[in-house]
N, C-alpha and C. Protein backbone atom coordinates (compact mmCIF):
# COMPACT_ATOMS: atom_id res chain seq x y z
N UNK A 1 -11.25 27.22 7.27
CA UNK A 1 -10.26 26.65 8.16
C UNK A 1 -10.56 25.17 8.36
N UNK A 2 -9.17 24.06 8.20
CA UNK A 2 -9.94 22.84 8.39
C UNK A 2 -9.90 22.55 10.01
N UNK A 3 -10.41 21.97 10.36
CA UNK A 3 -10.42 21.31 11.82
C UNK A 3 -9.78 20.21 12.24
N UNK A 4 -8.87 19.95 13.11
CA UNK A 4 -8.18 18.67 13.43
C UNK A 4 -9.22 17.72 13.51
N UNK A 5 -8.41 16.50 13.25
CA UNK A 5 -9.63 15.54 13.90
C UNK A 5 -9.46 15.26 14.93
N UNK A 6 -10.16 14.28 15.79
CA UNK A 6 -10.51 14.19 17.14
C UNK A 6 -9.49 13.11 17.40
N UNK A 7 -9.28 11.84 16.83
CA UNK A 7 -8.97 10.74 17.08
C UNK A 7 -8.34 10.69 15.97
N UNK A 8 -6.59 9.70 15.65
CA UNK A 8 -6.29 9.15 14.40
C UNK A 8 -7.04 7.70 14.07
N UNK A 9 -6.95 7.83 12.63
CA UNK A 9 -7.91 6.62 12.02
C UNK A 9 -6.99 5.57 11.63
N UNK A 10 -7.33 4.70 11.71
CA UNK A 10 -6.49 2.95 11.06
C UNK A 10 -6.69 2.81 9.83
N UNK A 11 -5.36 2.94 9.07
CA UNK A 11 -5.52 2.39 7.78
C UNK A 11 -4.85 1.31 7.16
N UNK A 12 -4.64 0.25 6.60
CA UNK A 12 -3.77 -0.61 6.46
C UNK A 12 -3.73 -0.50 4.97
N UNK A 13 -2.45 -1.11 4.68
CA UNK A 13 -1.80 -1.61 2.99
C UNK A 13 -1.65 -2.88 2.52
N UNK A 14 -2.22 -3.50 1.82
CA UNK A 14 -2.53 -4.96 1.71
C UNK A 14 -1.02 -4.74 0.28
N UNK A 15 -0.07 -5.55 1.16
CA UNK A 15 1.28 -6.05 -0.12
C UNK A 15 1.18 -7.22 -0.36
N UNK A 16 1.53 -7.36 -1.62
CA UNK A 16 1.41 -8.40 -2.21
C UNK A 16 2.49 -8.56 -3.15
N UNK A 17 3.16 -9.44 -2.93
CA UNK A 17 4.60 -9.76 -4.05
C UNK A 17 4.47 -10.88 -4.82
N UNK A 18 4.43 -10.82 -5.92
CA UNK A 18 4.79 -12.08 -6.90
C UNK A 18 6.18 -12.24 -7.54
N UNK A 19 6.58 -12.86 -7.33
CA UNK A 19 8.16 -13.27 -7.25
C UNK A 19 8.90 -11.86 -6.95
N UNK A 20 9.52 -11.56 -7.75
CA UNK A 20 10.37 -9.89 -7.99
C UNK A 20 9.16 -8.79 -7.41
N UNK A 21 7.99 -9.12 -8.01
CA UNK A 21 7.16 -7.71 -8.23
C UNK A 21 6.50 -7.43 -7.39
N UNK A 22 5.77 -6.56 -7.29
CA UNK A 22 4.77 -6.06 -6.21
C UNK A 22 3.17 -5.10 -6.86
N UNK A 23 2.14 -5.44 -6.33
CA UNK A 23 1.37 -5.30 -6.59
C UNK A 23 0.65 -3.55 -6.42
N UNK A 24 0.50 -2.69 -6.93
CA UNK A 24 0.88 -1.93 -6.54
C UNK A 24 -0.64 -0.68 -7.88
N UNK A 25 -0.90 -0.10 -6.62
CA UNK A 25 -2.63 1.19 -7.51
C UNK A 25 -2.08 1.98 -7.90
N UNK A 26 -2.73 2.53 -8.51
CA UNK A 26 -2.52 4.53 -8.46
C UNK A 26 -4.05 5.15 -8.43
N UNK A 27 -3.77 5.99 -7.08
CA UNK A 27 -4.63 6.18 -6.57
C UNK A 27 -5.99 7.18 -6.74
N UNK A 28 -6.84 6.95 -6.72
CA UNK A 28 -7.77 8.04 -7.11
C UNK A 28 -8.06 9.67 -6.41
N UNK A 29 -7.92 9.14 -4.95
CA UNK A 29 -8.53 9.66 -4.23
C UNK A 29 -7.11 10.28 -3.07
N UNK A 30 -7.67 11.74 -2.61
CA UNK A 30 -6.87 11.91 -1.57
C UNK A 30 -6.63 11.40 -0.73
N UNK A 31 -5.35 11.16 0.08
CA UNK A 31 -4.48 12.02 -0.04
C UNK A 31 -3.46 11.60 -0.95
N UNK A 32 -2.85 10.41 -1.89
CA UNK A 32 -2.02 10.25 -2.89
C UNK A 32 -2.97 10.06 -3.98
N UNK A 33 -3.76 11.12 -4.23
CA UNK A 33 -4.34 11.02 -5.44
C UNK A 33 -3.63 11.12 -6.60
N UNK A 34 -3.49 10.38 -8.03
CA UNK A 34 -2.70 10.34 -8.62
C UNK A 34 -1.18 9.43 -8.65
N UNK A 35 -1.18 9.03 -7.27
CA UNK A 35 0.49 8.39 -7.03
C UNK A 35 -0.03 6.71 -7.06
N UNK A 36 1.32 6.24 -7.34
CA UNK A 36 1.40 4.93 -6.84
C UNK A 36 1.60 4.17 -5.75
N UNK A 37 1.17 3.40 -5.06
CA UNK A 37 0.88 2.53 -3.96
C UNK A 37 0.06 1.73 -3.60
N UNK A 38 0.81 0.68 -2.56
CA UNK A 38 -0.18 -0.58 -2.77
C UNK A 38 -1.70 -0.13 -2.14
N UNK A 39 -1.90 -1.41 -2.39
CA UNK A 39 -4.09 -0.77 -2.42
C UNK A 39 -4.04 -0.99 -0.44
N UNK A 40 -4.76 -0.33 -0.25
CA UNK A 40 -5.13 -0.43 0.90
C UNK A 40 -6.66 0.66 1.30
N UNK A 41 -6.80 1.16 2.50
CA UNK A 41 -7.75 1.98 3.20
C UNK A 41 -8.14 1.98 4.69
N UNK A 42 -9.56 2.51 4.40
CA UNK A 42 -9.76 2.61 5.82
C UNK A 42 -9.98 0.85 6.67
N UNK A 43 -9.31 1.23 8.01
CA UNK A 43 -10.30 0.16 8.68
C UNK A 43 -11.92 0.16 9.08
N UNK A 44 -12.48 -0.77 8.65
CA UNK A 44 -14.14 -0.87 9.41
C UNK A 44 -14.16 -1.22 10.94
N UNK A 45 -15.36 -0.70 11.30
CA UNK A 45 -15.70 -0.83 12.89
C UNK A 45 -15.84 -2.26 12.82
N UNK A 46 -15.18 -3.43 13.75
CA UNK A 46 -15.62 -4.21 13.79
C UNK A 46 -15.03 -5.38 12.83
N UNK A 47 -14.07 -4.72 12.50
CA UNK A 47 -13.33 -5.24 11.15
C UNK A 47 -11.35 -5.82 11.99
N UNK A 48 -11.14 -6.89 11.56
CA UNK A 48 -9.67 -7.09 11.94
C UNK A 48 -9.02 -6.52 10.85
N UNK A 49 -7.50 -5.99 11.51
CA UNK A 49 -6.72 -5.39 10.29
C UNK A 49 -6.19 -6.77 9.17
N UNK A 50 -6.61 -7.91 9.66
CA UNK A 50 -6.19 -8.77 8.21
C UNK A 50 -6.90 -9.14 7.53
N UNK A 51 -8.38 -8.90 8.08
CA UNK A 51 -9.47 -8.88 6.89
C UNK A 51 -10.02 -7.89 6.52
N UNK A 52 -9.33 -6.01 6.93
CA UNK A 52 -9.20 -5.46 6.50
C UNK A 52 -8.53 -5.08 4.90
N UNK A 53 -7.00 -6.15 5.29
CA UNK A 53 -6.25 -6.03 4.56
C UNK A 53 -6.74 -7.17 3.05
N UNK A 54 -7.49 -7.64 3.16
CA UNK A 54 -8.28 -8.77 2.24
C UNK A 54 -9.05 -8.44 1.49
N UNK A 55 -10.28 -7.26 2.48
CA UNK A 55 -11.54 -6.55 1.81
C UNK A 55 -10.47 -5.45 1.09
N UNK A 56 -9.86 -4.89 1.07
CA UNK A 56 -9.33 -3.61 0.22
C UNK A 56 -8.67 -3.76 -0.83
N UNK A 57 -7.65 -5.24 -0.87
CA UNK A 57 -7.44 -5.80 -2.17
C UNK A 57 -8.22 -6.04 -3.04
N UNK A 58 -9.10 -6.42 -2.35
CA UNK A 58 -10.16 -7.47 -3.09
C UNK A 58 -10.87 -6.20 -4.05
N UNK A 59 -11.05 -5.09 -3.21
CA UNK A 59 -11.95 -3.59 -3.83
C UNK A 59 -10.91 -3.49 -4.41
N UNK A 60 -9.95 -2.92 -4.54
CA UNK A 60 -8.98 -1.70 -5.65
C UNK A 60 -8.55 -2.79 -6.28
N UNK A 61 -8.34 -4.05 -7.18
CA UNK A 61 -7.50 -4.83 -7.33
C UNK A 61 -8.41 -6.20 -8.51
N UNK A 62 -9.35 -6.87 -7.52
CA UNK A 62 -10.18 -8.11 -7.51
C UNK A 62 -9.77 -9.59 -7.64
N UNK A 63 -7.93 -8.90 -6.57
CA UNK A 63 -7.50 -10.25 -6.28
C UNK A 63 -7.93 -10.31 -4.66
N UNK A 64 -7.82 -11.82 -4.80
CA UNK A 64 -8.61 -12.58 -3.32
C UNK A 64 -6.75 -12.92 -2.85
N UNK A 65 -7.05 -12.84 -1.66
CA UNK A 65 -5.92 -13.20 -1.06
C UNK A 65 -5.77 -14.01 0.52
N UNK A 66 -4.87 -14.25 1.18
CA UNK A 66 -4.95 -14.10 2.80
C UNK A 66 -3.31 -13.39 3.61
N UNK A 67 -4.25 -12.68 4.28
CA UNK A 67 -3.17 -11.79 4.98
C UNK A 67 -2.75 -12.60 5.77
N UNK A 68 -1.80 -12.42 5.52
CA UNK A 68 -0.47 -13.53 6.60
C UNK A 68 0.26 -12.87 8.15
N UNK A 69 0.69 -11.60 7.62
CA UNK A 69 1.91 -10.76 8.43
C UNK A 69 1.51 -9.54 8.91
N UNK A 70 1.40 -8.92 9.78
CA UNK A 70 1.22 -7.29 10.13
C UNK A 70 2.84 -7.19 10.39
N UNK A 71 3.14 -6.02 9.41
CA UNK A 71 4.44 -5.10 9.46
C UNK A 71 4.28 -4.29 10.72
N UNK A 72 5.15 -3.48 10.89
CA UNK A 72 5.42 -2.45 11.46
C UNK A 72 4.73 -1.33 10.82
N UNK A 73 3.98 -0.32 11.53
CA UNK A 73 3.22 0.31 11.39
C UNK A 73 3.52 1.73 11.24
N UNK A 74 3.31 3.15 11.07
CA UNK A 74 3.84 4.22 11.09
C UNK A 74 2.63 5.56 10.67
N UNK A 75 2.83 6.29 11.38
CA UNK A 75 1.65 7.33 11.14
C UNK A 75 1.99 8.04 9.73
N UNK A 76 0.67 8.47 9.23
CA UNK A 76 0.86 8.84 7.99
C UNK A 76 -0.38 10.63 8.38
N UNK A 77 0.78 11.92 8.79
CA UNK A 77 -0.15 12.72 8.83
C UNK A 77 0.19 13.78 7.79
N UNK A 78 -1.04 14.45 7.55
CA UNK A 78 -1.59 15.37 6.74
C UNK A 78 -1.51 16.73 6.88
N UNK A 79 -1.33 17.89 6.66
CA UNK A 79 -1.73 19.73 7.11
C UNK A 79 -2.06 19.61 6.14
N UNK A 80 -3.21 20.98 6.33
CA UNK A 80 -3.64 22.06 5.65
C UNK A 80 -3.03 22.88 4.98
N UNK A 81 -3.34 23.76 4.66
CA UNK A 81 -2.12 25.31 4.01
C UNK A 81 -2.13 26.02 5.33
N UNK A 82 -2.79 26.17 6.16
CA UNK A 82 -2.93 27.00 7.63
C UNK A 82 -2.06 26.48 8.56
N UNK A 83 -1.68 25.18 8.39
CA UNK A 83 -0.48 24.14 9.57
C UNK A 83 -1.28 23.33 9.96
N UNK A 84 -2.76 23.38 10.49
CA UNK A 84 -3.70 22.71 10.98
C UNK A 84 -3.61 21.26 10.53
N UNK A 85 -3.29 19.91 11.67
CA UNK A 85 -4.03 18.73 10.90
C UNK A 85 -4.92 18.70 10.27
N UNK A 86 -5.09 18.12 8.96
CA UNK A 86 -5.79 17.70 8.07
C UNK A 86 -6.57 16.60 8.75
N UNK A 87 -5.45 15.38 8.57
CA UNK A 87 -6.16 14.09 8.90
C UNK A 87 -4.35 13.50 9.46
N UNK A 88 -4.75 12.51 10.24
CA UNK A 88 -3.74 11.99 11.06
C UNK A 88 -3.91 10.11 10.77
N UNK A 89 -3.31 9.21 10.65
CA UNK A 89 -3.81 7.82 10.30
C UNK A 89 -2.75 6.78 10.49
N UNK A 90 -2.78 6.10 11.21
CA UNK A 90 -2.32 4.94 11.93
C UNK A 90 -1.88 3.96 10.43
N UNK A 91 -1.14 3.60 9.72
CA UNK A 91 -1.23 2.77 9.00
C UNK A 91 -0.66 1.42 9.41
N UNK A 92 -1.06 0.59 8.90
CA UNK A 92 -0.72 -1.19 9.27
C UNK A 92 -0.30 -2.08 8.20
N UNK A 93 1.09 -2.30 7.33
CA UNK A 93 0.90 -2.49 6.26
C UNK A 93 0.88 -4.09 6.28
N UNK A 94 0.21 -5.09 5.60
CA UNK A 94 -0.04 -5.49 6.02
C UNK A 94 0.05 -7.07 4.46
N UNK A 95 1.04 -7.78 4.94
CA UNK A 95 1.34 -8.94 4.27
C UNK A 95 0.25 -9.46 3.52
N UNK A 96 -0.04 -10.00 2.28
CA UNK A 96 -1.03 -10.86 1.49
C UNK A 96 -0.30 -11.48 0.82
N UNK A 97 -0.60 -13.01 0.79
CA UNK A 97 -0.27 -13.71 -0.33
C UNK A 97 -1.40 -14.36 -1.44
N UNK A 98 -1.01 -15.03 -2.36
CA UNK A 98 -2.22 -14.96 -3.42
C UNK A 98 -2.34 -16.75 -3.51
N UNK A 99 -3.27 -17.14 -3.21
CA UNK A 99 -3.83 -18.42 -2.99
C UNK A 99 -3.61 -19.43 -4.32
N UNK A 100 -3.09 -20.60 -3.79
CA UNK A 100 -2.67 -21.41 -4.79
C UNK A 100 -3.48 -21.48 -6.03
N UNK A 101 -2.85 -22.24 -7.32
CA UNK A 101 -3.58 -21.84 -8.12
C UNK A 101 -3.70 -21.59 -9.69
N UNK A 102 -4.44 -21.11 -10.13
CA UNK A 102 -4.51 -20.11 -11.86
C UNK A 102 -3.94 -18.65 -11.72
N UNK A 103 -2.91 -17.97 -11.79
CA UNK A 103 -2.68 -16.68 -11.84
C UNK A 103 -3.40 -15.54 -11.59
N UNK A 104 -3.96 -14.88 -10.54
CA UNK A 104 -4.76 -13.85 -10.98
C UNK A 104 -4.73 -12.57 -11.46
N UNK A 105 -5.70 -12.12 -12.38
CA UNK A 105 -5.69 -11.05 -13.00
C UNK A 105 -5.99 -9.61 -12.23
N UNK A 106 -5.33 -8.76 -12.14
CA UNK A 106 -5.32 -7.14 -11.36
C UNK A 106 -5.91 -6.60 -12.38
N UNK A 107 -7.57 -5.84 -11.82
CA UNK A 107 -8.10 -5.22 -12.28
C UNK A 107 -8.54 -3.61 -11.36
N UNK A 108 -8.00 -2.95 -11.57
CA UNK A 108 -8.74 -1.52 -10.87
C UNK A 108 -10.18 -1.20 -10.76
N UNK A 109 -10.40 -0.91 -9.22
CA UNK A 109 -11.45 -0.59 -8.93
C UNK A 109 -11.66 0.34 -7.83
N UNK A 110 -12.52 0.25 -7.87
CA UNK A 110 -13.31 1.26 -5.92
C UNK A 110 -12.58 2.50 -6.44
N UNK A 111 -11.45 3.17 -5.48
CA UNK A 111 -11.18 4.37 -5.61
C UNK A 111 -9.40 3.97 -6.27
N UNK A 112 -9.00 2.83 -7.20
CA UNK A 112 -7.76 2.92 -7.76
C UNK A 112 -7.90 3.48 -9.70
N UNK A 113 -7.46 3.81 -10.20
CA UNK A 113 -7.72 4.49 -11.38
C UNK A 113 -6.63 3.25 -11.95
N UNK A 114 -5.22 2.66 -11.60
CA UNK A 114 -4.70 0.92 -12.03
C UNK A 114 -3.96 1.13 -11.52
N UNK A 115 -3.86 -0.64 -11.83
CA UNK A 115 -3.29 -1.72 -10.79
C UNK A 115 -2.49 -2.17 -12.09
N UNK A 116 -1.41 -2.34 -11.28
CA UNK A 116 0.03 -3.08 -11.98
C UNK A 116 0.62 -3.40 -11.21
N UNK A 117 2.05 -4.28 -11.95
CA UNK A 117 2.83 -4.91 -11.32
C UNK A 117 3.90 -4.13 -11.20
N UNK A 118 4.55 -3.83 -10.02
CA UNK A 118 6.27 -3.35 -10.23
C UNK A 118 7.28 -3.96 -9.72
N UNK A 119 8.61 -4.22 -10.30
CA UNK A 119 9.62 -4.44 -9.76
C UNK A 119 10.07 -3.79 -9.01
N UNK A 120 11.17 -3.65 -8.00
CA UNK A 120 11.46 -2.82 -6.78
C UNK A 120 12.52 -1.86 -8.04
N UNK A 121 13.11 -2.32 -9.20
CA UNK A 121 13.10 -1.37 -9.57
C UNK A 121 12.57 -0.39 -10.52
N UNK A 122 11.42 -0.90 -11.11
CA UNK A 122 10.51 -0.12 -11.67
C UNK A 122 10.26 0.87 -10.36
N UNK A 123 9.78 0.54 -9.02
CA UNK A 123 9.65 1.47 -8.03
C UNK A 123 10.78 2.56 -7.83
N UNK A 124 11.57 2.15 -7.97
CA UNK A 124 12.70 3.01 -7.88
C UNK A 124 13.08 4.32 -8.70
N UNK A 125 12.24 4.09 -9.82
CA UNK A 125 12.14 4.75 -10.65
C UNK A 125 11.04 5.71 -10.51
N UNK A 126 10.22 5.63 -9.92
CA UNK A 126 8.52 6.26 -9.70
C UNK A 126 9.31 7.62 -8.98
N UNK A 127 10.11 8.12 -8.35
CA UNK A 127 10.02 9.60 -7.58
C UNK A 127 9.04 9.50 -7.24
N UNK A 128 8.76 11.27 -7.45
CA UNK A 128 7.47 11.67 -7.08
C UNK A 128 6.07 11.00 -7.60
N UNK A 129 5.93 9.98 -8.36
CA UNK A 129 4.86 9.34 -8.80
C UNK A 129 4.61 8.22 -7.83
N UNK A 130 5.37 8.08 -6.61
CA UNK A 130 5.30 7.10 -5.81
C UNK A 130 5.00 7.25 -4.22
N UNK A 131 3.97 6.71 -3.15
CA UNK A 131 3.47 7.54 -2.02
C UNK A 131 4.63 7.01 -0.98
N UNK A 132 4.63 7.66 0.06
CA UNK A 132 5.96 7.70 0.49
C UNK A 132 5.99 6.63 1.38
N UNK A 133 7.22 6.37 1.00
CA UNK A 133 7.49 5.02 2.03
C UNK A 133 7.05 3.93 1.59
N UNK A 134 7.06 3.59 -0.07
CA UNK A 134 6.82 2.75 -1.23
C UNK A 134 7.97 1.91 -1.27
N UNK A 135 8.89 2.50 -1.74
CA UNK A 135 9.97 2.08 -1.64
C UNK A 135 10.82 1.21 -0.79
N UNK A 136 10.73 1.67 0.73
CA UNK A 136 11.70 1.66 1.91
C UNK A 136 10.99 0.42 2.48
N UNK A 137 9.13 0.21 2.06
CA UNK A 137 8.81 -0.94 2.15
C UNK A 137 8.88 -2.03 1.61
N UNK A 138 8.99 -1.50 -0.05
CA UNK A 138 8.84 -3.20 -0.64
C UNK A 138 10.68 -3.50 -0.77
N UNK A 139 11.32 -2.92 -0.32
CA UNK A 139 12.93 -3.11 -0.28
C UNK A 139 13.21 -3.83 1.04
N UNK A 140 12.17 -3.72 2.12
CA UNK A 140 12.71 -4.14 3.09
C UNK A 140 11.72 -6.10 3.39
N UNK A 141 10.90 -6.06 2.32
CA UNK A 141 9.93 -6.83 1.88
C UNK A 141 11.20 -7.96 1.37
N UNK A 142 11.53 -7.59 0.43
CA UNK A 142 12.67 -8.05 -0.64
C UNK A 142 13.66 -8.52 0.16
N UNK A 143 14.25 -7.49 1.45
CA UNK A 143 14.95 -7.89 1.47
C UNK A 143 15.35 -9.33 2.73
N UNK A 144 13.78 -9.32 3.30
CA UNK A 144 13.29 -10.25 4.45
C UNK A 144 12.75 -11.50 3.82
N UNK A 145 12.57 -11.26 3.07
CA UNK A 145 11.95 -12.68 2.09
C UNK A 145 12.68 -13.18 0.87
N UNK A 146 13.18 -12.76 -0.01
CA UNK A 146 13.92 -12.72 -1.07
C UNK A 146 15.36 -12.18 -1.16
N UNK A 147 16.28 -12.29 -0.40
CA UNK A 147 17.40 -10.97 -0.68
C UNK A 147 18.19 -11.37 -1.87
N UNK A 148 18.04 -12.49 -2.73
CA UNK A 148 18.54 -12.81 -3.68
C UNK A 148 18.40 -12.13 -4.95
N UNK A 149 16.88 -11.66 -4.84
CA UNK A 149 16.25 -11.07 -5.76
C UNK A 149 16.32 -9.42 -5.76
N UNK A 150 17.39 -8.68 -4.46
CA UNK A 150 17.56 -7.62 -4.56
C UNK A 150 18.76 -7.24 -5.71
N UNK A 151 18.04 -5.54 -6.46
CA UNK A 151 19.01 -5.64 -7.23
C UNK A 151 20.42 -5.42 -6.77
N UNK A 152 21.72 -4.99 -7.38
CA UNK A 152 22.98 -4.82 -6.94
C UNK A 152 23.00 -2.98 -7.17
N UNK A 153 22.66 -2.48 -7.56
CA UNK A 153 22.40 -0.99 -7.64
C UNK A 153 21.01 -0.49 -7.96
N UNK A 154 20.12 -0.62 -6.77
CA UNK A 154 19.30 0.28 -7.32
C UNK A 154 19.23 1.42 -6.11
N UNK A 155 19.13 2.94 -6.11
CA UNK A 155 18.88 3.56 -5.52
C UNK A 155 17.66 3.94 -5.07
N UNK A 156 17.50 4.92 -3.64
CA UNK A 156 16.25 4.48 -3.50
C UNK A 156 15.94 6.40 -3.93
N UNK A 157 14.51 6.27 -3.76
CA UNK A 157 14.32 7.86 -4.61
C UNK A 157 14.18 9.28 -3.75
């Protein structure tokens, strides 16, 4: 039987857009093991969520960045097969931009298996290969910063 946890945990999503695209793992580790989404994790004790959002790029990714923006936030919970919480988690997703410059190269690491680039509609395309609320973010990303660059039909999945 699993056991609830006591307290929900803070996790944030370090986004990152280069022009059209978005920066974006596939993940190793539960709970979207296997799926795509931007890199993020746990928060540290003692840690701000924007240099949270810095250290976790920097791990799944080994781009350097600076977090600019905290989004709007939304719980991301878990069951068991019994109904029981699994795990319960505060997420913070959380703006990065990529420091003037030479281009940098996305390399997978820590717990991402790779890192690529997607267009919102390459995302669109991911279904079930994509963790939820992928989409509804980098569309609303697009469409607060860029709406020029939204496409004219893409559906969302």
């Amino acid at each position: 039987m699993t056991h609830s946890p006591a307290l929900p945990r803070v996790g944030v999503l370090s986004i990152v857009r280069r022009d059209a695209s978005f920066l974006l793992v596939r993940r190793a580790k539960a709970p979207d093991a296997g799926l795509w989404g931007f890199p993020g994790g746990k928060v540290e004790a003692g840690e701000t969520l924007l240099d949270a959002a810095q250290r976790e790029l920097l791990e799944e990714t080994a781009l350097t960045s600076h977090a600019t923006t905290i989004l709007p936030c939304f719980d991301s919970l878990h069951y068991a097969a019994d109904g029981s919480l699994a795990f319960h988690y505060v997420i913070v997703p959380v703006r990065c931009v990529e420091p003037d410059g030479p281009t940098q190269q996305a390399h997978a690491g820590d717990d991402a298996l790779e890192a690529r680039w997607f267009s919102l509609e390459d995302i669109s395309h991911l279904g079930a290969r994509a963790s939820k609320r992928l989409y509804s973010l980098s569309r609303r990303i697009i469409h607060d910063e860029a709406p020029d660059l939204l496409p004219t039909q893409t559906t969302a999945p």
